[in-house]
PDB file of N, CA and C in Angstrom:
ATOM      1  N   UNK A   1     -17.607  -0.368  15.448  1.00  0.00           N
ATOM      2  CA  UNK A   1     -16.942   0.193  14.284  1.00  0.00           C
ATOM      3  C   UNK A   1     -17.583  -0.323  13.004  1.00  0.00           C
ATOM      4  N   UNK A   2     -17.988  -1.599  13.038  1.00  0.00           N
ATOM      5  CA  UNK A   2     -18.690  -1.978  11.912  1.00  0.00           C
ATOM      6  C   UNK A   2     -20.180  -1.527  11.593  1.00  0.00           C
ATOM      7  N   UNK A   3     -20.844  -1.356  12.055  1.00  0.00           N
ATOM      8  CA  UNK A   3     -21.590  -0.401  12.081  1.00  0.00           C
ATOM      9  C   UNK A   3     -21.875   0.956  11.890  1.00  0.00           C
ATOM     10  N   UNK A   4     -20.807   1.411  12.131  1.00  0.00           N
ATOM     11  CA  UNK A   4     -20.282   3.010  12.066  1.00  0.00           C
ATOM     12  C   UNK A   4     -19.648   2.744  10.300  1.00  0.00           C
ATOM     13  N   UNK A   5     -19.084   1.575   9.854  1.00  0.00           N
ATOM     14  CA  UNK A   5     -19.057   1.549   8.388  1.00  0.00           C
ATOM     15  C   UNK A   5     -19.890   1.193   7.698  1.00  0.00           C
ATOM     16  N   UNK A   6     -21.134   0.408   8.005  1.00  0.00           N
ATOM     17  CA  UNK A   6     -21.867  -0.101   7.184  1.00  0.00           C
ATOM     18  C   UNK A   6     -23.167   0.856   7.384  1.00  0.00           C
ATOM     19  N   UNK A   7     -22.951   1.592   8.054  1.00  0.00           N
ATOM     20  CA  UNK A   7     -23.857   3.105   7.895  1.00  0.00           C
ATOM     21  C   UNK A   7     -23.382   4.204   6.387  1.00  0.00           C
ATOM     22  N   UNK A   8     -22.016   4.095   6.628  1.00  0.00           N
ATOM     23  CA  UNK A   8     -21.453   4.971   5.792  1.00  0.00           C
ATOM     24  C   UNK A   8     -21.899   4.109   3.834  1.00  0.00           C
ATOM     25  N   UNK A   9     -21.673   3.052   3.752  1.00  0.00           N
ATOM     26  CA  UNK A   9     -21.726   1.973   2.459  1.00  0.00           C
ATOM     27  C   UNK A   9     -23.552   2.044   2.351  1.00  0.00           C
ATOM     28  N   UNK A  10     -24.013   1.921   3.114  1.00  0.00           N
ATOM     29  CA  UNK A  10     -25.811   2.100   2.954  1.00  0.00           C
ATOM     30  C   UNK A  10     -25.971   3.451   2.665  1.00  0.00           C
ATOM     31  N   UNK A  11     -25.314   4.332   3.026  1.00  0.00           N
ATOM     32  CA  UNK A  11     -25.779   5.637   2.656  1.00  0.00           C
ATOM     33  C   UNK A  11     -25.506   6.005   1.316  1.00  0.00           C
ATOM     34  N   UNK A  12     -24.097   5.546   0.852  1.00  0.00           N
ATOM     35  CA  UNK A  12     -23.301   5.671  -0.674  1.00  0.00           C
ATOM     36  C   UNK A  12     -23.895   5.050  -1.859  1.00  0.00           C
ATOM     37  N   UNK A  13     -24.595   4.027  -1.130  1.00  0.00           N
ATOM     38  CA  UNK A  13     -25.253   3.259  -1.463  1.00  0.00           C
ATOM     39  C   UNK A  13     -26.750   3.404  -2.348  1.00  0.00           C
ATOM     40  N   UNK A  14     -27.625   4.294  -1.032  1.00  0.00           N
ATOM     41  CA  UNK A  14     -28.599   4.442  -1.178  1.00  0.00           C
ATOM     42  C   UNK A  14     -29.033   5.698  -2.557  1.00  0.00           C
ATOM     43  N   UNK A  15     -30.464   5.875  -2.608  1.00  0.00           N
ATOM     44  CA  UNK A  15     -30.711   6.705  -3.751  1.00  0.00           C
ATOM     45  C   UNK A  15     -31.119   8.213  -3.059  1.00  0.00           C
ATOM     46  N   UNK A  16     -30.261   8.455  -2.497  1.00  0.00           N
ATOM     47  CA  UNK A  16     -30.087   9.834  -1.815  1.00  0.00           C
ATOM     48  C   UNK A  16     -29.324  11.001  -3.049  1.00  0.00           C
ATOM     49  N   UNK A  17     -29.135  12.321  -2.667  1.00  0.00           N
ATOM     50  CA  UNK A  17     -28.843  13.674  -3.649  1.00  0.00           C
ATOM     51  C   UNK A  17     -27.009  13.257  -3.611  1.00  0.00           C
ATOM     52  N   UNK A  18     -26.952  13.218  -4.679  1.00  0.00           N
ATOM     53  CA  UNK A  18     -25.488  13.868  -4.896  1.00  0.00           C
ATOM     54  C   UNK A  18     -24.642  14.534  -4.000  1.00  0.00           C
ATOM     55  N   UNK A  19     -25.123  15.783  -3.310  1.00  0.00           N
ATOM     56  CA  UNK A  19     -25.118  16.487  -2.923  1.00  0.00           C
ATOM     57  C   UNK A  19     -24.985  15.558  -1.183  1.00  0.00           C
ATOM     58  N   UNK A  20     -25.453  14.764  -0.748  1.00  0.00           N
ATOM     59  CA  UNK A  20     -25.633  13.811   0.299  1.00  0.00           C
ATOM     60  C   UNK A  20     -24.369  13.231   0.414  1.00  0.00           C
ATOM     61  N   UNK A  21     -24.491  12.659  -0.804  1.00  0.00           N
ATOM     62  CA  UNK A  21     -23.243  11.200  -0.605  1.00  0.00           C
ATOM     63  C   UNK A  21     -21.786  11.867  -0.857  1.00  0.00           C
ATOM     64  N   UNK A  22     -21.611  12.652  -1.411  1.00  0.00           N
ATOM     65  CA  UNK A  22     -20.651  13.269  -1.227  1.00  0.00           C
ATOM     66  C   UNK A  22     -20.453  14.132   0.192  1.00  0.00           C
ATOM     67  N   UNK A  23     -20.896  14.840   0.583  1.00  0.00           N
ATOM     68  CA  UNK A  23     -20.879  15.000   2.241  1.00  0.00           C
ATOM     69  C   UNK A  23     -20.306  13.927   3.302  1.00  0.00           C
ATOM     70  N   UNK A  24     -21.118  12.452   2.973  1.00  0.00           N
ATOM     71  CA  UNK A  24     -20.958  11.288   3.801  1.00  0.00           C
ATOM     72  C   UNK A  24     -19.283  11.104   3.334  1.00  0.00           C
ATOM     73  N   UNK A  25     -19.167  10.695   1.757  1.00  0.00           N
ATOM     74  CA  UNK A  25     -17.863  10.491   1.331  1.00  0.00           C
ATOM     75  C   UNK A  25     -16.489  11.844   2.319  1.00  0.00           C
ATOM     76  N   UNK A  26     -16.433  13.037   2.169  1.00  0.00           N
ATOM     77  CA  UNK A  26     -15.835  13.576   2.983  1.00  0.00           C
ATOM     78  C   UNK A  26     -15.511  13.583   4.654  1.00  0.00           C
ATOM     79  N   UNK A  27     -16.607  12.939   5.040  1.00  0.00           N
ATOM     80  CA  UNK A  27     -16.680  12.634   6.296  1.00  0.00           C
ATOM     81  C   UNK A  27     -16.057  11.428   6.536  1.00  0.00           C
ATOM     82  N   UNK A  28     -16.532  10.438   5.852  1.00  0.00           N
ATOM     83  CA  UNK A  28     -15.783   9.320   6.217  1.00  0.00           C
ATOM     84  C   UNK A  28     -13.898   9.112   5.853  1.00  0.00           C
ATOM     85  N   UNK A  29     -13.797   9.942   4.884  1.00  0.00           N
ATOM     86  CA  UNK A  29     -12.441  10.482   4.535  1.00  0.00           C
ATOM     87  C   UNK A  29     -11.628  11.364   5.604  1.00  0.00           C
ATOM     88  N   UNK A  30     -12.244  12.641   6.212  1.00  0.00           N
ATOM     89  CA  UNK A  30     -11.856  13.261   7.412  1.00  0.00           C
ATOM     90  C   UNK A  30     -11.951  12.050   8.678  1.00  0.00           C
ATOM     91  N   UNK A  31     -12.452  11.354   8.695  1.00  0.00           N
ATOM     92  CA  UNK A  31     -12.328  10.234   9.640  1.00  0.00           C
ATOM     93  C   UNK A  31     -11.027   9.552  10.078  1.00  0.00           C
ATOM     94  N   UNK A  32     -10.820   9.329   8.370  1.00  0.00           N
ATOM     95  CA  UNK A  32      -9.757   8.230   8.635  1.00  0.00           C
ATOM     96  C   UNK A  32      -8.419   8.876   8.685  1.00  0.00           C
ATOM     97  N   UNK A  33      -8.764  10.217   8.121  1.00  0.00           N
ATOM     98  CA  UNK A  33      -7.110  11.057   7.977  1.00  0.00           C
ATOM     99  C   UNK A  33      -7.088  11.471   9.996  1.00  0.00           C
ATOM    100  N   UNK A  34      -8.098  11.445  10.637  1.00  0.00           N
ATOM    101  CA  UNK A  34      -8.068  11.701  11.983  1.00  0.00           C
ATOM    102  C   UNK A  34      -7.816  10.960  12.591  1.00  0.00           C
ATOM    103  N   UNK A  35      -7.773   9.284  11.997  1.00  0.00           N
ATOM    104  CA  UNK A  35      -7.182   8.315  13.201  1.00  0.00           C
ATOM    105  C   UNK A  35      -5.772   8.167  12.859  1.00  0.00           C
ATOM    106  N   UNK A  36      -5.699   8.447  11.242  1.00  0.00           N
ATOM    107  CA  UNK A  36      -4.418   8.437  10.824  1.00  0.00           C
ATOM    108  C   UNK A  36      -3.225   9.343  11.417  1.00  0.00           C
ATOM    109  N   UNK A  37      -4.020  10.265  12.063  1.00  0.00           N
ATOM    110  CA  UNK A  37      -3.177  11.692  12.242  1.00  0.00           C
ATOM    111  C   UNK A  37      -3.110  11.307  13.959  1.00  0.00           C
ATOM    112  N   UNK A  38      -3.672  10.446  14.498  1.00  0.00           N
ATOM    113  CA  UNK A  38      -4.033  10.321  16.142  1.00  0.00           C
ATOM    114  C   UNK A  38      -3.013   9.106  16.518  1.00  0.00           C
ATOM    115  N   UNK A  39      -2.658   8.154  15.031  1.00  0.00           N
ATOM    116  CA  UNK A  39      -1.702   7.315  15.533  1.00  0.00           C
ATOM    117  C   UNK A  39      -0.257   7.563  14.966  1.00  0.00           C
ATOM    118  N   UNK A  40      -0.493   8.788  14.121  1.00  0.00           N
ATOM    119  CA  UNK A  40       1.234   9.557  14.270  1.00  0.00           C
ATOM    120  C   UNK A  40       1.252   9.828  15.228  1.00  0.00           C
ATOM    121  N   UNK A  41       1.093  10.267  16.217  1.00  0.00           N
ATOM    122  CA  UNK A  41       0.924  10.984  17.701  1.00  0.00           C
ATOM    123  C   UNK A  41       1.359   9.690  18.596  1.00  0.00           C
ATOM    124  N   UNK A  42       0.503   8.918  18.744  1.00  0.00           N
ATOM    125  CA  UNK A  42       0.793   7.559  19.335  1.00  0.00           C
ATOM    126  C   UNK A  42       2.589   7.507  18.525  1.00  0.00           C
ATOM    127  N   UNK A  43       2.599   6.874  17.362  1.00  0.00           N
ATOM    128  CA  UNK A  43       3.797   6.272  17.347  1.00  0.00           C
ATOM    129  C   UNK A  43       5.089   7.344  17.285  1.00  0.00           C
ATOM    130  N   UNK A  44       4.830   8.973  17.553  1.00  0.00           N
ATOM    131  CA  UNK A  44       5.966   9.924  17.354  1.00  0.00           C
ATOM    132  C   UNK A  44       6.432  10.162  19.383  1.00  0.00           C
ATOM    133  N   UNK A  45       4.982  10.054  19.507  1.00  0.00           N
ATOM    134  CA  UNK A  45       5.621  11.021  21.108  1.00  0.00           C
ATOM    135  C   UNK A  45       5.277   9.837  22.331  1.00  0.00           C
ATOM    136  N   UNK A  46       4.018   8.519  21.726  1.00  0.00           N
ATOM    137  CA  UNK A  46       3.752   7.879  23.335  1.00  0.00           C
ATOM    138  C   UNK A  46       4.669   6.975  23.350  1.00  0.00           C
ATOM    139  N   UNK A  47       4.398   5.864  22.221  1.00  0.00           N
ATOM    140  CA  UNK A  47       5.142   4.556  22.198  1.00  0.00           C
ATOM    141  C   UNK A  47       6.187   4.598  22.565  1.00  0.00           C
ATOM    142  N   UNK A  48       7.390   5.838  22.020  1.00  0.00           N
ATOM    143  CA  UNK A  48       8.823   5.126  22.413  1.00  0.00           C
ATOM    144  C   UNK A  48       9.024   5.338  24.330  1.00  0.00           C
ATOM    145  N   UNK A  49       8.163   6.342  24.591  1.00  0.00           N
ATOM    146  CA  UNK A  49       8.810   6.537  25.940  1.00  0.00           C
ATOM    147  C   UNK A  49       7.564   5.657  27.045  1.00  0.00           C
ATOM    148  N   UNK A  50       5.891   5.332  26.790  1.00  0.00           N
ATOM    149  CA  UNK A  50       5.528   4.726  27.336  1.00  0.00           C
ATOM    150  C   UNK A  50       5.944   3.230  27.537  1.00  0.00           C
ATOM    151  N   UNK A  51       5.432   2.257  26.130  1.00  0.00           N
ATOM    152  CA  UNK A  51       5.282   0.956  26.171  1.00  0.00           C
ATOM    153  C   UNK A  51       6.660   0.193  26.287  1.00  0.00           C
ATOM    154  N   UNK A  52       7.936   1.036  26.368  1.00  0.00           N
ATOM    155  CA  UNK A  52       8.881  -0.099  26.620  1.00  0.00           C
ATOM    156  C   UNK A  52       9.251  -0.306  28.475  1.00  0.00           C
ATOM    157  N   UNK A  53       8.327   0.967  29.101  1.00  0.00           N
ATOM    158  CA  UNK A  53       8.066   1.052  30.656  1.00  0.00           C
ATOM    159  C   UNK A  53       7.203   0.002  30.933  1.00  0.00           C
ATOM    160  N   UNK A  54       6.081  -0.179  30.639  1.00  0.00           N
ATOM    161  CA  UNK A  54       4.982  -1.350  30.847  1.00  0.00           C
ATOM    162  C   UNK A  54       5.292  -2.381  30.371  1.00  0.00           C
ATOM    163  N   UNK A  55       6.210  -2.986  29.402  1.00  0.00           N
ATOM    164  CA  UNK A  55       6.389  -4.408  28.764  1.00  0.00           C
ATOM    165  C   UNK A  55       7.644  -4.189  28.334  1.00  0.00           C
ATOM    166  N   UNK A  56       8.400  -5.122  28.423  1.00  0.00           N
ATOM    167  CA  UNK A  56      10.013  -5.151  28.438  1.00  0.00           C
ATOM    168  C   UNK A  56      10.359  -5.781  27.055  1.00  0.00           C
ATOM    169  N   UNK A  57       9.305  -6.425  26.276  1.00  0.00           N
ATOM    170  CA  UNK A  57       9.462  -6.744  25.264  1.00  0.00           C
ATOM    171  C   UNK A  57       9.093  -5.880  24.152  1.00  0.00           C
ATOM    172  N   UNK A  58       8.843  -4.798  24.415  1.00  0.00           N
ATOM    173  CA  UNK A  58       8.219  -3.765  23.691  1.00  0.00           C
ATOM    174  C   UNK A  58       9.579  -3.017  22.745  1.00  0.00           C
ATOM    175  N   UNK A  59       9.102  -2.920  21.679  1.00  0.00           N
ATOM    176  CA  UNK A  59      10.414  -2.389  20.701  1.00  0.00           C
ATOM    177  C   UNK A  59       9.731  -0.888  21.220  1.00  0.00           C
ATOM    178  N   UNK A  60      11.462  -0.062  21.691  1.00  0.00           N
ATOM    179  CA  UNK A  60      10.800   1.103  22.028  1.00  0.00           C
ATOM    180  C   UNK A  60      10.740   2.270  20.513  1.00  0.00           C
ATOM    181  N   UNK A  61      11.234   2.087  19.344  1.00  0.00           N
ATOM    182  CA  UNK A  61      11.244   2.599  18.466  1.00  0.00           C
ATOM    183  C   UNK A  61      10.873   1.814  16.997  1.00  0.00           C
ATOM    184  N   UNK A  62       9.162   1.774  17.057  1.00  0.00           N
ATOM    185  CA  UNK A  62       8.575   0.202  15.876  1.00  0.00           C
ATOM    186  C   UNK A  62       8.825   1.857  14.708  1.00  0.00           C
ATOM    187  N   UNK A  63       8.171   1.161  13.469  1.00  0.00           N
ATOM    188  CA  UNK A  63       8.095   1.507  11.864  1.00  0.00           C
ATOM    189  C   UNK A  63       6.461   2.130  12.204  1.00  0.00           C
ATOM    190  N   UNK A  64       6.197   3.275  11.777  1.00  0.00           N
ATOM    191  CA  UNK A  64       4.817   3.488  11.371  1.00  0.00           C
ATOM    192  C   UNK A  64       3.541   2.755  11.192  1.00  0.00           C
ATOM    193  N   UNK A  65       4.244   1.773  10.270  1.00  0.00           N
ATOM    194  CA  UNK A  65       3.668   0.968   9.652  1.00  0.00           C
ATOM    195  C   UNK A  65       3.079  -0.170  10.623  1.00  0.00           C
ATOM    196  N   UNK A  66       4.606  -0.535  11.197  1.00  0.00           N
ATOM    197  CA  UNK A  66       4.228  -1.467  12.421  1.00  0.00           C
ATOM    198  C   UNK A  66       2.958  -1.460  13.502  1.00  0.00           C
ATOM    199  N   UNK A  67       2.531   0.343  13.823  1.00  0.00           N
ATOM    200  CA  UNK A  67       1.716   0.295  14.018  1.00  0.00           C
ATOM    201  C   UNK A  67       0.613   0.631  14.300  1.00  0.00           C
ATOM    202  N   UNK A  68       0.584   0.639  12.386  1.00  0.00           N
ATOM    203  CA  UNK A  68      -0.806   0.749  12.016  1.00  0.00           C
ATOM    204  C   UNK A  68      -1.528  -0.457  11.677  1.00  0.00           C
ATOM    205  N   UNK A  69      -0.701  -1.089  11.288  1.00  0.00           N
ATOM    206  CA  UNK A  69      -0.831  -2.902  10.996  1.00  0.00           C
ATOM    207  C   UNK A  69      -1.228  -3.641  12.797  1.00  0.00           C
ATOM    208  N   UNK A  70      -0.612  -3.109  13.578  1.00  0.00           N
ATOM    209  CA  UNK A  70      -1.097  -3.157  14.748  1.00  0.00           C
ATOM    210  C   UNK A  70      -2.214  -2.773  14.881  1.00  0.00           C
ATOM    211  N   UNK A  71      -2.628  -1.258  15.098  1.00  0.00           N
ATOM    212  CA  UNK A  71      -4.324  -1.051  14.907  1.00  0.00           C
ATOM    213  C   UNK A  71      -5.320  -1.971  13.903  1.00  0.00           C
ATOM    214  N   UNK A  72      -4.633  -1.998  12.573  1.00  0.00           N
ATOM    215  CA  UNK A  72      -5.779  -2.812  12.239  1.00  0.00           C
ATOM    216  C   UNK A  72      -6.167  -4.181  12.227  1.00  0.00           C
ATOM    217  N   UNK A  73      -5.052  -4.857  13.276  1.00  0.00           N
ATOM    218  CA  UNK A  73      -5.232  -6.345  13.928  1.00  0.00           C
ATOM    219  C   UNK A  73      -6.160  -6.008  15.066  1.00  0.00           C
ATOM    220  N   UNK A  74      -6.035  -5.395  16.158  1.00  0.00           N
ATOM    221  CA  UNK A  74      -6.818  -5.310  17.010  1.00  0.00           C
ATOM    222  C   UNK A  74      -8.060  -4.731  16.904  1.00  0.00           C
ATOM    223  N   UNK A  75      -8.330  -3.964  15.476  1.00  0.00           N
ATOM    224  CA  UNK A  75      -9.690  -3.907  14.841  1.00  0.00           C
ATOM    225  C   UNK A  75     -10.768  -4.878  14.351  1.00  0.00           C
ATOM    226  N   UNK A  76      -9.783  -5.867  13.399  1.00  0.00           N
ATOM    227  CA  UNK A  76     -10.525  -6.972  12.951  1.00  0.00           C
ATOM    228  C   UNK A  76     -11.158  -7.720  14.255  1.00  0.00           C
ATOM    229  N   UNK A  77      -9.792  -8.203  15.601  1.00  0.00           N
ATOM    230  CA  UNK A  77     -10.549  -8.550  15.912  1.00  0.00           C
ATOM    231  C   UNK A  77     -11.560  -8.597  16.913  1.00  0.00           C
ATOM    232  N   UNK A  78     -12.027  -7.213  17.409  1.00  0.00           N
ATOM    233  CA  UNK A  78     -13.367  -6.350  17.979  1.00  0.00           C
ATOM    234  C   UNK A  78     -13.726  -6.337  16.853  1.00  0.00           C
TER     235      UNK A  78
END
């Protein structure tokens, strides 16, 4: 993943067309609205009825927020 960002910051970066970095900028924007939109999904329809089956400590109804703050702990640390 870090890589996959520090591709995107070298490119924004670089002395490429207008016309370029704005392309990259939309892409990396459609990116994030797609993981954003992949873990409404996760936290509307899997979480409450999967993870309180597999782990008993599992809140079967977390906050959004809860976890997205979740994804981006287990991002940092991969």
């Amino acid at each position: 993943m870090t890589n996959f960002v520090e591709g995107f910051t070298s490119m924004i970066q670089s002395n490429s067309s207008p016309e370029e970095k704005d392309k990259m900028k939309k892409l990396i924007v459609s990116v994030v609205l797609l993981k954003l939109l992949l873990l409404f999904i996760i936290y509307k329809y899997l979480w409450p009825y999967v993870m309180p089956k597999l782990f008993k400590s599992a809140v079967p109804n977390p906050s959004f927020k809860t976890i997205v703050l979740l994804y981006l702990m287990i991002m940092v640390l991969f």
